[in-house]
N, C-alpha and C. Protein backbone atom coordinates (compact mmCIF):
# COMPACT_ATOMS: atom_id res chain seq x y z
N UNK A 1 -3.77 0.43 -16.09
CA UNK A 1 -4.11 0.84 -14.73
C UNK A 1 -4.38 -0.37 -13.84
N UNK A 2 -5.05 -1.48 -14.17
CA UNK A 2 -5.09 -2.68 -13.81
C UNK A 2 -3.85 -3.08 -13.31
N UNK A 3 -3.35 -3.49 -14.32
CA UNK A 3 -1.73 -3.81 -14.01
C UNK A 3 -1.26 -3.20 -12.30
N UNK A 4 -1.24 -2.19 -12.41
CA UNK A 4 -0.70 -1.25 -11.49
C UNK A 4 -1.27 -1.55 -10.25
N UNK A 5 -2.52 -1.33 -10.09
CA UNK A 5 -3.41 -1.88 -9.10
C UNK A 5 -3.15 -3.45 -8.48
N UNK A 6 -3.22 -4.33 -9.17
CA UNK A 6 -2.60 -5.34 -8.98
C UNK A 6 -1.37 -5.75 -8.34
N UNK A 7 -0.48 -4.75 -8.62
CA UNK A 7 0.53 -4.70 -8.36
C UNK A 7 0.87 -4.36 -7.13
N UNK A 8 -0.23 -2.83 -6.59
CA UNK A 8 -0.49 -2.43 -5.50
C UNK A 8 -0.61 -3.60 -4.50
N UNK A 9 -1.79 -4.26 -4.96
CA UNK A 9 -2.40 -5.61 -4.02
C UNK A 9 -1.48 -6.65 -3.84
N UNK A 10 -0.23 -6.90 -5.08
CA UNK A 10 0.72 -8.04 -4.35
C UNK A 10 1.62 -7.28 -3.37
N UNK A 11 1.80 -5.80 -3.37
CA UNK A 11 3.00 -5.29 -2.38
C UNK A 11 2.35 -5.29 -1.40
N UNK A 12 0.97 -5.48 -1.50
CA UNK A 12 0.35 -4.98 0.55
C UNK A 12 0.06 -6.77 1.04
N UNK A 13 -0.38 -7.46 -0.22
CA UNK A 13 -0.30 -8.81 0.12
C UNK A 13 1.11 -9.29 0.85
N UNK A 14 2.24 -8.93 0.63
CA UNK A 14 3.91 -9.06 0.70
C UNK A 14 3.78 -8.21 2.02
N UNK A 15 3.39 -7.15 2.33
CA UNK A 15 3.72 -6.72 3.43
C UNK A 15 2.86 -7.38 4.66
N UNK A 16 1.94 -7.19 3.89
CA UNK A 16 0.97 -7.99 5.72
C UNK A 16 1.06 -9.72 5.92
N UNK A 17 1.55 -10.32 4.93
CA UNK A 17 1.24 -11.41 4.75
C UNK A 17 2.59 -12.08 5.78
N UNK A 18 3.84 -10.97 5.79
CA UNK A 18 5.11 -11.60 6.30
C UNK A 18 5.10 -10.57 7.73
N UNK A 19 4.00 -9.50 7.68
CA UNK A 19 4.44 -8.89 9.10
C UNK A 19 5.45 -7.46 8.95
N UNK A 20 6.15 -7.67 7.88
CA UNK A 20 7.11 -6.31 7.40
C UNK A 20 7.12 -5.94 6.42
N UNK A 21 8.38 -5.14 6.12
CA UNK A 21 8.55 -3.77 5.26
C UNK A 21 8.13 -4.81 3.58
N UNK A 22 7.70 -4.75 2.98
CA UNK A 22 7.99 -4.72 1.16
C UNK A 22 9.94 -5.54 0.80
N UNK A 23 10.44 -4.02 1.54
CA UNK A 23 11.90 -4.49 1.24
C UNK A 23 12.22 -6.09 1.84
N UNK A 24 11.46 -6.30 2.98
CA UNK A 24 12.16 -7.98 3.10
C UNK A 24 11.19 -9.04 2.45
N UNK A 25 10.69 -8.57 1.52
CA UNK A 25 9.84 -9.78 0.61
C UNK A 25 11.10 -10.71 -0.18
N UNK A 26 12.09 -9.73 -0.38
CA UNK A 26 13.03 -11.03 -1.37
C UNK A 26 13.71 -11.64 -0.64
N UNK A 27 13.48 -11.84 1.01
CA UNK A 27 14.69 -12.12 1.54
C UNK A 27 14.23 -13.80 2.18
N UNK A 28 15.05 -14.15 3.50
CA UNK A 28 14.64 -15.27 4.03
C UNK A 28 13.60 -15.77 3.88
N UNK A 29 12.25 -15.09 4.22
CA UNK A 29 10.86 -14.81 4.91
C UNK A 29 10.20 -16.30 3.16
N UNK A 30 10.78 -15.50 2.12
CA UNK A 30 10.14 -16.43 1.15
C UNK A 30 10.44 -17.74 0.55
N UNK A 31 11.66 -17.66 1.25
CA UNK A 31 12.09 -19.47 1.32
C UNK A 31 11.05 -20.44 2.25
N UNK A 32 10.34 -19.81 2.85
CA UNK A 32 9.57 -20.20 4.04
C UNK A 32 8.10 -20.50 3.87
N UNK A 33 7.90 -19.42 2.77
CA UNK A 33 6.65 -19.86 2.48
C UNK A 33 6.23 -19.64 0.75
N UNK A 34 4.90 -20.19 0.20
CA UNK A 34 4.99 -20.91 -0.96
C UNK A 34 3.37 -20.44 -1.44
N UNK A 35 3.80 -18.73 -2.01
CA UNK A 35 2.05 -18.35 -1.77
C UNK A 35 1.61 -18.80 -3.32
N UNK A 36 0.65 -18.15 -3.85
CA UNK A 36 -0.33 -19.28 -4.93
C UNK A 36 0.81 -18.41 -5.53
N UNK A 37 0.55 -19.04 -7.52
CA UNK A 37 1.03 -18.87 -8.45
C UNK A 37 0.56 -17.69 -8.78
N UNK A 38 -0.59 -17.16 -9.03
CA UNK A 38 -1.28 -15.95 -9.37
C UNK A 38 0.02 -14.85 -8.75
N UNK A 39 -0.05 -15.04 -7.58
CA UNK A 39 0.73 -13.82 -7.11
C UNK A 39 2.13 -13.84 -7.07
N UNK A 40 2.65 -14.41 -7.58
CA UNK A 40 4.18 -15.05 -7.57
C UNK A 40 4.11 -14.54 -9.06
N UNK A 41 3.29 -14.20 -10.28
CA UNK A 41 3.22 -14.26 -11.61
C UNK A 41 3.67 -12.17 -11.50
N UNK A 42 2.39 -12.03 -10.61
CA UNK A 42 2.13 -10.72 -10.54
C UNK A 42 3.53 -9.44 -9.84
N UNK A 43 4.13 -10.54 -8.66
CA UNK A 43 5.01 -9.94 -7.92
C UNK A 43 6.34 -9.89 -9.05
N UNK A 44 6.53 -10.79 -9.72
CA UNK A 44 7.52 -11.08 -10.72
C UNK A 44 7.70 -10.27 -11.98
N UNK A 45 6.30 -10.17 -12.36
CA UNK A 45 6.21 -8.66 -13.28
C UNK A 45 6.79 -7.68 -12.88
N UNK A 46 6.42 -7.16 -11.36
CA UNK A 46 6.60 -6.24 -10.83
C UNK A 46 8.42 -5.62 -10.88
N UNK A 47 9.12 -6.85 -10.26
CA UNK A 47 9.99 -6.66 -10.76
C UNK A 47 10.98 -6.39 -11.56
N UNK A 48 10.15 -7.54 -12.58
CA UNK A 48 10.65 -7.25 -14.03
C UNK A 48 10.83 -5.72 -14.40
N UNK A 49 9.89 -4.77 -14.01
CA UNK A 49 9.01 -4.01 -14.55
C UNK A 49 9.82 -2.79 -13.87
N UNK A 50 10.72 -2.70 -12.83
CA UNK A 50 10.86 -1.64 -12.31
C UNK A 50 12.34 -2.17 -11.37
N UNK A 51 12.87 -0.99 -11.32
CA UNK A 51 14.13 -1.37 -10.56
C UNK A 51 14.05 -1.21 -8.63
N UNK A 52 14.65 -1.93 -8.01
CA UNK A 52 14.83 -2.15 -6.78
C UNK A 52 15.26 -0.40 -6.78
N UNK A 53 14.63 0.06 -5.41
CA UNK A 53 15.15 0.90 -4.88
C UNK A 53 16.05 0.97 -3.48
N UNK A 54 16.44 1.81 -2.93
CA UNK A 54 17.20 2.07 -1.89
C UNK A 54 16.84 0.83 -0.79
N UNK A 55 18.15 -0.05 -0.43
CA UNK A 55 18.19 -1.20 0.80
C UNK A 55 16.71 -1.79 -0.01
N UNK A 56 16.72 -1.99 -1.36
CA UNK A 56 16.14 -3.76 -1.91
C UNK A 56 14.95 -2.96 -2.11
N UNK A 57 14.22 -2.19 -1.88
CA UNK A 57 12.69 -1.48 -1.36
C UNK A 57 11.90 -2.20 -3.26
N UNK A 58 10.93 -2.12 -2.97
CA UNK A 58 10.15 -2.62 -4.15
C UNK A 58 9.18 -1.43 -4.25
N UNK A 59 9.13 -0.22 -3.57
CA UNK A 59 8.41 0.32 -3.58
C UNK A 59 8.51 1.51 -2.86
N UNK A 60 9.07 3.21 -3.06
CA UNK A 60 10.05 3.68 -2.58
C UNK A 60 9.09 5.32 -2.58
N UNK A 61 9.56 5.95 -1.76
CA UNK A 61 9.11 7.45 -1.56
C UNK A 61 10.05 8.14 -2.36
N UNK A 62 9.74 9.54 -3.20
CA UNK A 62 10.04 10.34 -3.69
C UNK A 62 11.79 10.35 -3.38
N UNK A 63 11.76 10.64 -2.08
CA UNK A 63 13.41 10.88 -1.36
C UNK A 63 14.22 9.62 -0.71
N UNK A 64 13.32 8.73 -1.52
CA UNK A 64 14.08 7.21 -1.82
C UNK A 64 13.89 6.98 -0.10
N UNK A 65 13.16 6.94 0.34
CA UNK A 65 12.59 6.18 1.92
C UNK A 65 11.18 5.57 1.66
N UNK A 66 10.93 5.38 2.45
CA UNK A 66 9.69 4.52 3.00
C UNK A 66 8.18 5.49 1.83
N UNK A 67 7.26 4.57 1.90
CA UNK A 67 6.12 5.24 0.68
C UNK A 67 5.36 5.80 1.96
N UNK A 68 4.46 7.39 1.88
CA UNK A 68 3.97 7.48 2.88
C UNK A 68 2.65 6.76 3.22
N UNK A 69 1.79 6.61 3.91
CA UNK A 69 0.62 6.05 4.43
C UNK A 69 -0.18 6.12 2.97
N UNK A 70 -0.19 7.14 3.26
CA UNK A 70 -1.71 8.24 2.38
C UNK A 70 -1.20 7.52 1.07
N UNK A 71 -0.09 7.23 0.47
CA UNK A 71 0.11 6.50 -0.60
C UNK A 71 -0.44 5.13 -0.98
N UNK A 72 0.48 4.20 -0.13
CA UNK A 72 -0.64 3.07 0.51
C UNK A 72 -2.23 3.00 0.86
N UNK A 73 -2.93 4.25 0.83
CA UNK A 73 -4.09 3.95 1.23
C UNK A 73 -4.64 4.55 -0.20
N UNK A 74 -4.49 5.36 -0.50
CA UNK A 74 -4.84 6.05 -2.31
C UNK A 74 -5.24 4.72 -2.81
N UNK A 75 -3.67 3.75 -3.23
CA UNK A 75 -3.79 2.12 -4.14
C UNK A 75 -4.37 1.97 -3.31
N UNK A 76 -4.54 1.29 -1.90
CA UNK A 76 -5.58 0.43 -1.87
C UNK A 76 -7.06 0.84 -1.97
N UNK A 77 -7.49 2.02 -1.79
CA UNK A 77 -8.75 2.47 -2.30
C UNK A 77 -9.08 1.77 -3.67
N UNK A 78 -7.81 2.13 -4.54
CA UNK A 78 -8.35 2.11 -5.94
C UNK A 78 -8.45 0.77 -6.13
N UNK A 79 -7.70 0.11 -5.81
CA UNK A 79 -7.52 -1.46 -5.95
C UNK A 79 -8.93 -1.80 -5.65
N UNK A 80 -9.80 -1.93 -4.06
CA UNK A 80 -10.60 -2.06 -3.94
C UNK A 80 -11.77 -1.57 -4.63
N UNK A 81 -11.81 -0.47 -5.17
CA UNK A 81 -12.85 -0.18 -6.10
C UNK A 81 -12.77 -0.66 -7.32
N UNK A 82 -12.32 -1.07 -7.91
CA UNK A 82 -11.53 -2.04 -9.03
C UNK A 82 -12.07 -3.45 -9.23
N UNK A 83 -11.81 -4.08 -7.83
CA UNK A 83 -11.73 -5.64 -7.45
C UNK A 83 -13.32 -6.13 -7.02
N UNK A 84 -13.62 -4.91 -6.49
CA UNK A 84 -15.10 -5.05 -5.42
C UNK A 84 -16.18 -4.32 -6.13
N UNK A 85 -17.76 -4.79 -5.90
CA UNK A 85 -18.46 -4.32 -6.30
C UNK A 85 -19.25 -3.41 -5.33
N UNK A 86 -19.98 -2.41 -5.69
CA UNK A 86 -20.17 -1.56 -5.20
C UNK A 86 -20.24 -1.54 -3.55
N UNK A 87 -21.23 -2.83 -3.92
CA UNK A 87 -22.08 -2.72 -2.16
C UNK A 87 -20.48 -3.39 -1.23
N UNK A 88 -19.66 -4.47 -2.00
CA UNK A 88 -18.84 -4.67 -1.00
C UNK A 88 -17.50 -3.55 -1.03
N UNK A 89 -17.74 -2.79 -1.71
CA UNK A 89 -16.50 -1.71 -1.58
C UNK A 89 -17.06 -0.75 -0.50
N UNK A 90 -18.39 -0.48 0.26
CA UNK A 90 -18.82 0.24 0.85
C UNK A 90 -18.60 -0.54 2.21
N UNK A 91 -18.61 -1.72 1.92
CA UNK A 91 -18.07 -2.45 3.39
C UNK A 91 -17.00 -2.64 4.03
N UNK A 92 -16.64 -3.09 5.36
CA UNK A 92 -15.64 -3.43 6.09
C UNK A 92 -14.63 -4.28 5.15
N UNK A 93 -15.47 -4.79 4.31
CA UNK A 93 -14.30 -6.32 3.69
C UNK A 93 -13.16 -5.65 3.39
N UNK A 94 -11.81 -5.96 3.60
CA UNK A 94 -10.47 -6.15 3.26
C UNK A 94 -10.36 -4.53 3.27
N UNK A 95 -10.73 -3.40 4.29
CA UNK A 95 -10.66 -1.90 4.58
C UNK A 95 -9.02 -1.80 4.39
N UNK A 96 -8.78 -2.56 4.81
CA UNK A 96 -7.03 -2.46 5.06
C UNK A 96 -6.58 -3.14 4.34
N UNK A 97 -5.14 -2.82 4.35
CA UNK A 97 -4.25 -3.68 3.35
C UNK A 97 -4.10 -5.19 4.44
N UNK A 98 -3.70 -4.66 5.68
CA UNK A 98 -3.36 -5.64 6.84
C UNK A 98 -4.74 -6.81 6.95
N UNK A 99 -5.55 -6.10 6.36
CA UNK A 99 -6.91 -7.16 6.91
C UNK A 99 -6.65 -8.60 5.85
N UNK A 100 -6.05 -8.30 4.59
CA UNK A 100 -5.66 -9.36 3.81
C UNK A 100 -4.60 -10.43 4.83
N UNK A 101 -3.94 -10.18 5.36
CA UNK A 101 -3.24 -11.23 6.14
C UNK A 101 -4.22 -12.29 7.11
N UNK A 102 -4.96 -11.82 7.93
CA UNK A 102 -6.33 -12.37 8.55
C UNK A 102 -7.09 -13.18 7.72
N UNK A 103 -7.44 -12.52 6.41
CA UNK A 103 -7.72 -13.44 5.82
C UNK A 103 -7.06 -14.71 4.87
N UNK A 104 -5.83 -14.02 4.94
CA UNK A 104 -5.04 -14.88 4.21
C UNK A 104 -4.74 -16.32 4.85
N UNK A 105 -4.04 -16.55 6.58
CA UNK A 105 -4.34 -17.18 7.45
C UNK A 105 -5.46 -17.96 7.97
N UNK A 106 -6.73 -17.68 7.80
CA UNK A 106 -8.21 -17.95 8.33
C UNK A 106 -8.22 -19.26 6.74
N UNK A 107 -7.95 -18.26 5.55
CA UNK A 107 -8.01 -19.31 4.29
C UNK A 107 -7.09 -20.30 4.55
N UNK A 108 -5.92 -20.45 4.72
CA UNK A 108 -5.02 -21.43 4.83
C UNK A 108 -5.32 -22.37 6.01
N UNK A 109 -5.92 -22.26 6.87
CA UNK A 109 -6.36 -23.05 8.12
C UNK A 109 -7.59 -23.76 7.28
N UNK A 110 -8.43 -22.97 7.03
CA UNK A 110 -9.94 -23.82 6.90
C UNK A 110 -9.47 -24.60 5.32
N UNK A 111 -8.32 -24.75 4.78
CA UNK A 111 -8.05 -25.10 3.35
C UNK A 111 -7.51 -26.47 3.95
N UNK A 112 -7.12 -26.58 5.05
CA UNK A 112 -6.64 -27.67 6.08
C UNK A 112 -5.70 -27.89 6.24
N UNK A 113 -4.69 -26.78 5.85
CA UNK A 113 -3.11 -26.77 6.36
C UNK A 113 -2.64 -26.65 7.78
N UNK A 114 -2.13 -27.57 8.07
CA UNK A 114 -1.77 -27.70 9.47
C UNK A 114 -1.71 -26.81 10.22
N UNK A 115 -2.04 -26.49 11.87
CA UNK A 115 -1.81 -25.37 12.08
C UNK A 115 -0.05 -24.69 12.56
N UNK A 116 0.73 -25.84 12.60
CA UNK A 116 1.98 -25.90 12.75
C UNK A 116 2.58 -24.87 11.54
N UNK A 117 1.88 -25.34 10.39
CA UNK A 117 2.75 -24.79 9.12
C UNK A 117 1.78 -23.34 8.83
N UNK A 118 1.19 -23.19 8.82
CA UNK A 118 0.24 -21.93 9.17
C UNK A 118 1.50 -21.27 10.15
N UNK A 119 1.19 -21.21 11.60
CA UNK A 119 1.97 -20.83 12.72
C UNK A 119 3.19 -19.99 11.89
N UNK A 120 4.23 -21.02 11.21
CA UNK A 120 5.61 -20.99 10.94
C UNK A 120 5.36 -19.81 9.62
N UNK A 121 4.55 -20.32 8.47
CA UNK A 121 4.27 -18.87 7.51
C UNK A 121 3.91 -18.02 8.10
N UNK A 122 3.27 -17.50 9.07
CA UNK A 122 2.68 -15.96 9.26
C UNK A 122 3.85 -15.24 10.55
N UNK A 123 4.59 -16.12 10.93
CA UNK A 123 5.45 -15.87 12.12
C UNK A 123 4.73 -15.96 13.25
N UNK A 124 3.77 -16.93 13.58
CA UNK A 124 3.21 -16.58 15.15
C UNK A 124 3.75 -18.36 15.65
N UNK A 125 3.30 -18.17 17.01
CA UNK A 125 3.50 -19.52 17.46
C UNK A 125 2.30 -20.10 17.14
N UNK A 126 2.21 -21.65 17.53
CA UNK A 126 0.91 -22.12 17.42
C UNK A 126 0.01 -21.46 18.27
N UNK A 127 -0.26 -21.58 19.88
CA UNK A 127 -0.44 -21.07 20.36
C UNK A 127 -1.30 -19.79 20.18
N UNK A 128 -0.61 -19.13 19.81
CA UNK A 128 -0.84 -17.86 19.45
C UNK A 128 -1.84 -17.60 18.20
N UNK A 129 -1.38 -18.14 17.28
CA UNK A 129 -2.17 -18.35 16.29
C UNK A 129 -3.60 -19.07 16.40
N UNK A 130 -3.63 -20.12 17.02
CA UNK A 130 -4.60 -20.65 17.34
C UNK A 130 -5.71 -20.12 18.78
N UNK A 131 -4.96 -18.90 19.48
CA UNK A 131 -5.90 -17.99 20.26
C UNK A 131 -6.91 -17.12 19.21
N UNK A 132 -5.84 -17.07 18.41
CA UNK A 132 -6.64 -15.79 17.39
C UNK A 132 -7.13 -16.22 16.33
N UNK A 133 -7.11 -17.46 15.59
CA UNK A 133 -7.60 -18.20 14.48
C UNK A 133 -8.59 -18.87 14.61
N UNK A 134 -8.52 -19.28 16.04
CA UNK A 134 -9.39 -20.61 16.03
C UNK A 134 -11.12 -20.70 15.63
N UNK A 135 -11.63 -19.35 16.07
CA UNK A 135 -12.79 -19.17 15.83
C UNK A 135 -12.88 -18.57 14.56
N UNK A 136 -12.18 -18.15 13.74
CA UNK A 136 -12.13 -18.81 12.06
C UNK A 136 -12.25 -19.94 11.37
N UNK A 137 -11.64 -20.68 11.82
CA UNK A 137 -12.19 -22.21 11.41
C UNK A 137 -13.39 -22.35 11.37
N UNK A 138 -13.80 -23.43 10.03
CA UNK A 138 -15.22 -23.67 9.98
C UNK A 138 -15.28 -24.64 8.87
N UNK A 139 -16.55 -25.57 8.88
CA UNK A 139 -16.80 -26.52 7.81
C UNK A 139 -15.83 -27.46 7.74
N UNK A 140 -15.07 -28.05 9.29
CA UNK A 140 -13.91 -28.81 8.51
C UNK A 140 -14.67 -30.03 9.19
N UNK A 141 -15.95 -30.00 10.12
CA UNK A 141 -16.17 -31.42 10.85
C UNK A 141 -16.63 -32.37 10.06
N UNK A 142 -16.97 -32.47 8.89
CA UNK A 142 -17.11 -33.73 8.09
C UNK A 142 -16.03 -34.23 7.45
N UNK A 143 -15.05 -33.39 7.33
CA UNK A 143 -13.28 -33.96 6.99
C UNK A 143 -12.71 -34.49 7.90
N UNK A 144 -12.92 -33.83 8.68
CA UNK A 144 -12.00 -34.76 10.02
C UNK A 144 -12.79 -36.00 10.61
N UNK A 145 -13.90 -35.74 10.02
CA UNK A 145 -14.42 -37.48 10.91
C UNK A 145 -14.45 -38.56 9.73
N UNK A 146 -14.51 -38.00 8.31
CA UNK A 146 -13.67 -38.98 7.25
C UNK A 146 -12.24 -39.18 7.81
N UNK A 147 -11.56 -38.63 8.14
CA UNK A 147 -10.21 -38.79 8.50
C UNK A 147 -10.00 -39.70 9.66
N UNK A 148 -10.92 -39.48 10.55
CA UNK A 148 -10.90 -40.25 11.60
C UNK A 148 -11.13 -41.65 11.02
N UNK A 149 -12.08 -42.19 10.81
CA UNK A 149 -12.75 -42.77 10.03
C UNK A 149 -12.05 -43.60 9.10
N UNK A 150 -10.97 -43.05 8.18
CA UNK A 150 -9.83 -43.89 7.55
C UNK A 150 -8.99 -44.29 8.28
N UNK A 151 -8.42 -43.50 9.07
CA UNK A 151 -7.49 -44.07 10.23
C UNK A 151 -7.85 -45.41 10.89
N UNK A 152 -9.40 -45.33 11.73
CA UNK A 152 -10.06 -46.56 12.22
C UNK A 152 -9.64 -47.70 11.18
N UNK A 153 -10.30 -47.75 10.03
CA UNK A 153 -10.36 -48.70 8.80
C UNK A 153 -9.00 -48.98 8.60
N UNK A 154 -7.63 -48.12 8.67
CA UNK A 154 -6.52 -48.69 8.08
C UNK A 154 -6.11 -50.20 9.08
């Protein structure tokens, strides 16, 4: 059941993380970007594990279309009750599958990946990204004034 759940969490990770359907996880979108190993282990099972459905889908409705909502929200319930402990399964944290992308982004910024290459993985402009990110950032002002700081010295 684990397994499964997991599995749940890399397809909603794959969907919010690129902005679309499941079905375009094998496509362009992942030449582009380079997510951890954990989930590259998990998504790969997945495959292994089950055949592509209708136009590539990794994850398919009864009448071979789209999975409905209420499906998507069932796994992620369970996932979250699974992953989370009580008091934070009663909370806002990660309610949505989509809220994993927010955080997925917010982690990759404050991890100190450029915001250029951030921007280019999630599909936003800088700009853009940085209207809506920026006050996510945090804890990076003693890195950057080491950084500054080496620069001076070189």
């Amino acid at each position: 059941m684990l397994r499964t759940i997991k599995t749940a969490v890399a397809a909603a990770l794959c969907r919010t993380a690129f902005g679309m359907g499941v079905a375009g996880c094998d496509g362009d979108a992942m030449e582009n970007w380079d997510p951890s190993p954990p989930l590259v282990r998990i998504l790969r099972a997945h495959l292994a594990a089950f055949d592509r459905g209708p136009h590539g889908r990794l994850f398919y409705g009864v009448k071979a279309g789209e999975l409905p909502f209420i499906t998507y929200r069932r796994a992620w319930k369970a996932a979250r009750k699974a992953a989370l402990t009580d008091k934070e399964f009663t909370s806002p944290l990660a309610a949505r599958p989509y809220d994993l992308r927010h955080a997925c982004v917010s982690m990759w910024l404050n991890a100190g990946v450029p915001a250029p290459q951030v921007a280019e993985w999630a599909g936003h402009s800088v700009d853009v990204l940085l209207r809506i990110y920026a006050k996510c950032i945090v804890g990076q002002d003693e890195a950057a004034k080491r950084r500054i700081s080496a620069a001076l010295d070189e």
